[in-house]
Protein backbone atom coordinates (compact mmCIF):
# COMPACT_ATOMS: atom_id res chain seq x y z
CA UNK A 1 1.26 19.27 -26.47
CA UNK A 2 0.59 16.79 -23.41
CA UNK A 3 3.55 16.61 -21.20
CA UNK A 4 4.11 12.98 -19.88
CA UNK A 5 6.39 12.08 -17.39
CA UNK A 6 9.48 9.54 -18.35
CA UNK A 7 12.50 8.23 -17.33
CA UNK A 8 13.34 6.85 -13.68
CA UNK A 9 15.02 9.37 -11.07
CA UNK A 10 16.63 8.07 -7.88
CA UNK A 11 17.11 10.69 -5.10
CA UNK A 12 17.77 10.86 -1.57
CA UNK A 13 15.42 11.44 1.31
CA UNK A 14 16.17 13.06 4.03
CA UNK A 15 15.34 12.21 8.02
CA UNK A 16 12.47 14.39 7.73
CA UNK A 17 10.83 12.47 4.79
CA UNK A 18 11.73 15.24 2.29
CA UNK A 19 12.89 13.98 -1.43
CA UNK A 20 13.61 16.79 -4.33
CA UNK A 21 10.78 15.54 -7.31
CA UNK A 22 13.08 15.60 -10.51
CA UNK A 23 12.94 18.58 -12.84
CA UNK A 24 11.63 16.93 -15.42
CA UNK A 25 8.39 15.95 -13.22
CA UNK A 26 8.20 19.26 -11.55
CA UNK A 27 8.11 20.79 -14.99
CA UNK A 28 5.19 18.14 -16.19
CA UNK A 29 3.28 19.40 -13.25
CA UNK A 30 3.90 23.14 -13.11
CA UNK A 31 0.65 23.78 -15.25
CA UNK A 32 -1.63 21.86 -13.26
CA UNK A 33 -2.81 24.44 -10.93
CA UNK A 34 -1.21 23.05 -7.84
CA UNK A 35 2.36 23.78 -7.44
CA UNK A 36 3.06 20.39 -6.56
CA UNK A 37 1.87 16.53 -7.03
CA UNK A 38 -0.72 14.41 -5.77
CA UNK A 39 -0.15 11.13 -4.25
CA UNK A 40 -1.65 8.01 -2.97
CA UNK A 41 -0.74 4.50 -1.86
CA UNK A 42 -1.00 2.55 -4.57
CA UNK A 43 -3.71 -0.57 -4.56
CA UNK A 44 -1.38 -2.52 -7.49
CA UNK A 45 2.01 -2.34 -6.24
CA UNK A 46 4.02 -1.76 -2.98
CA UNK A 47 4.72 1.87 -4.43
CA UNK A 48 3.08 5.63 -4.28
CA UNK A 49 1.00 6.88 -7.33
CA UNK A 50 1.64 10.41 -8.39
CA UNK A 51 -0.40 12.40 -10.37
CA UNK A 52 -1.10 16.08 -11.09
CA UNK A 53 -4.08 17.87 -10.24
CA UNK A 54 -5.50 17.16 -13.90
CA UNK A 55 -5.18 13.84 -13.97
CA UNK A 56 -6.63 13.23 -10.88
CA UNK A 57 -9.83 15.56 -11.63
CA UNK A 58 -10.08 12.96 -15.24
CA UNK A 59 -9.99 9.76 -13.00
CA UNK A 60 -12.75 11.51 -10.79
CA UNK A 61 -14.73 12.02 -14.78
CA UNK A 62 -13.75 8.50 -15.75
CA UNK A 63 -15.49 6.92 -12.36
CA UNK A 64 -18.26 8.92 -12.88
CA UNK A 65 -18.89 7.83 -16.73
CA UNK A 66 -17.78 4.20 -15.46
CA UNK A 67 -19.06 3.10 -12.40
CA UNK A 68 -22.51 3.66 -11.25
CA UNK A 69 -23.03 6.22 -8.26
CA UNK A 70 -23.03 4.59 -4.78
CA UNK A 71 -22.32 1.20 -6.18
CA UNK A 72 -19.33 -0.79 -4.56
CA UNK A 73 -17.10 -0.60 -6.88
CA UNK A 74 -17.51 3.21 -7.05
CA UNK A 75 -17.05 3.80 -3.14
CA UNK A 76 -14.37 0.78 -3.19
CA UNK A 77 -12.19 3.25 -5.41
CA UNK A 78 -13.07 6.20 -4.44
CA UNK A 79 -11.71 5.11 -0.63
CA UNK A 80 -8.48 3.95 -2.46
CA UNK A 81 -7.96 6.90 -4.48
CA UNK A 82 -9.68 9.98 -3.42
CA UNK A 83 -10.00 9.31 0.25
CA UNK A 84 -6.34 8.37 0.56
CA UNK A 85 -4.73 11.24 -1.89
CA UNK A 86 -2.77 14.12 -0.37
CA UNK A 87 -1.94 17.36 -2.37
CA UNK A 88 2.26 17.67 -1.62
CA UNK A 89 3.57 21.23 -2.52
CA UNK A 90 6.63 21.65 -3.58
CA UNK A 91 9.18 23.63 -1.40
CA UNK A 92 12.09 26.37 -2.99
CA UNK A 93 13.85 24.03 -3.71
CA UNK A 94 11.42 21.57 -6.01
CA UNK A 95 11.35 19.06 -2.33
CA UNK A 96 8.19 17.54 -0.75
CA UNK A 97 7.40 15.61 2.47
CA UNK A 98 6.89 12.16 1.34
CA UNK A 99 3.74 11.02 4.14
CA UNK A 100 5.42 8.48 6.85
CA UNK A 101 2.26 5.92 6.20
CA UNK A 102 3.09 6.15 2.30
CA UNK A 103 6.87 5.57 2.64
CA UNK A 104 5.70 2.56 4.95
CA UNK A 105 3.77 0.97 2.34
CA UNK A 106 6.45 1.74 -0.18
CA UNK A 107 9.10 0.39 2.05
CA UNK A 108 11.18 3.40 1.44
CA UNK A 109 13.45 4.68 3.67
CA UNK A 110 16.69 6.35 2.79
CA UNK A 111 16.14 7.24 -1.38
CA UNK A 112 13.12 7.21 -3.56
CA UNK A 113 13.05 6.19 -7.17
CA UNK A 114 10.53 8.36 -9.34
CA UNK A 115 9.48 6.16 -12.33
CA UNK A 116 7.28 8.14 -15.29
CA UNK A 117 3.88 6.41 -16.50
CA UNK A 118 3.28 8.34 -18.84
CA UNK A 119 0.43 10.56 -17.49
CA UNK A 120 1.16 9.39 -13.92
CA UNK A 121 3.79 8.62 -12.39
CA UNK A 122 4.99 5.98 -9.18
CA UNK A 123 7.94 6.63 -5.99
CA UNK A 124 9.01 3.23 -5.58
CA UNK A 125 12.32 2.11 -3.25
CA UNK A 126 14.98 1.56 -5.79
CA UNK A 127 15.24 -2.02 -5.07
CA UNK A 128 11.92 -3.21 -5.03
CA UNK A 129 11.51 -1.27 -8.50
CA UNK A 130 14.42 -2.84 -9.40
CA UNK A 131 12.78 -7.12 -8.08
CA UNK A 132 9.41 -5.35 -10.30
CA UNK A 133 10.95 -3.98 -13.21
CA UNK A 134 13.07 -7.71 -13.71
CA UNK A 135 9.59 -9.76 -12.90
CA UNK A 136 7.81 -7.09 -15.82
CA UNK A 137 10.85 -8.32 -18.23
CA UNK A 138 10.68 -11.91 -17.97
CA UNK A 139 6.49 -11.46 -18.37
CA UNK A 140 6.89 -9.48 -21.18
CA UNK A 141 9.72 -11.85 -22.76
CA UNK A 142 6.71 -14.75 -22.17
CA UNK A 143 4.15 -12.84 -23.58
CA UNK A 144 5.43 -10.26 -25.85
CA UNK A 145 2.94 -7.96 -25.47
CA UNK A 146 2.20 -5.47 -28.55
CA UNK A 147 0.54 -2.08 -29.00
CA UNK A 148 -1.61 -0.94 -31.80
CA UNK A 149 -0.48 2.76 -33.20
CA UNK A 150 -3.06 4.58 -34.34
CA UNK A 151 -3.43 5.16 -38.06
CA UNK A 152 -3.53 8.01 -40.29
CA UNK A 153 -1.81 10.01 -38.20
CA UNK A 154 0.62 13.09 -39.80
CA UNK A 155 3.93 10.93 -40.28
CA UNK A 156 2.07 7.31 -39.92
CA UNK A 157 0.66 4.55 -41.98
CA UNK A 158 -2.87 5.68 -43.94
């Protein structure tokens, strides 16, 4: 069964930079190998990308398969991702230190809103997730975007 993380967590963070990671997320990372998440700025939004260990080891594959070795575009992500990334472990109590230079691209400052991706996830401040997730409605009310299911599947279409 792949665990995915979902659902959107708001929690506080402390003077020290220190924000509990929800259950839900600690529990999608626990069988990583790394008993805690990795985390970058993101180069999309004014947010952090979270990941597991996992995840970030099948982006590392994907490049590799994708993008030729040494080429631009390989080094250009690579700085983005890999060079940026930093391994958080959790503390006792399921907290990390949120990286001063993230939370000042993020904008956060006093709570931290963990939003699920799926196999990723993103720590946004609540109300700039809140100015994104509004401009992502009225896109997707313009657009209506759709998503093919695949077929054949135990319990789907043949």
């Amino acid at each position: 069964m792949l665990a995915l993380f979902t659902g959107t967590h708001i929690n506080k963070v402390d003077r020290k930079g220190r924000v509990s990671v929800p259950a839900p997320f600690r529990a999608t990372l626990s069988g990583q190998g790394f008993a805690g998440a990795v985390v970058f700025p993101s180069f999309t939004a004014d947010c952090i990308e979270g990941c597991g260990a996992s995840f970030l080891e099948e982006l590392a594959a994907g490049m590799d398969a994708s993008a030729a070795v040494f080429s631009e575009e390989e080094d250009d992500l690579a700085t983005l991702i890999f060079a940026q990334a930093r391994q958080l472990a959790f503390d006792p109590e399921g907290r990390v230190i949120l990286p001063d230079d993230f939370m000042a691209h993020a904008g956060i400052t006093e709570s931290a809103a963990f939003v699920g991706k799926g196999r990723k996830f993103q720590i946004w401040e609540p109300e700039r997730l809140k100015a994104h997730t509004a401009d992502l409605m009225r896109k997707a009310r313009d657009k209506r975007p759709t998503i093919a299911l695949g077929r054949g599947r135990a319990g789907g279409d043949a």
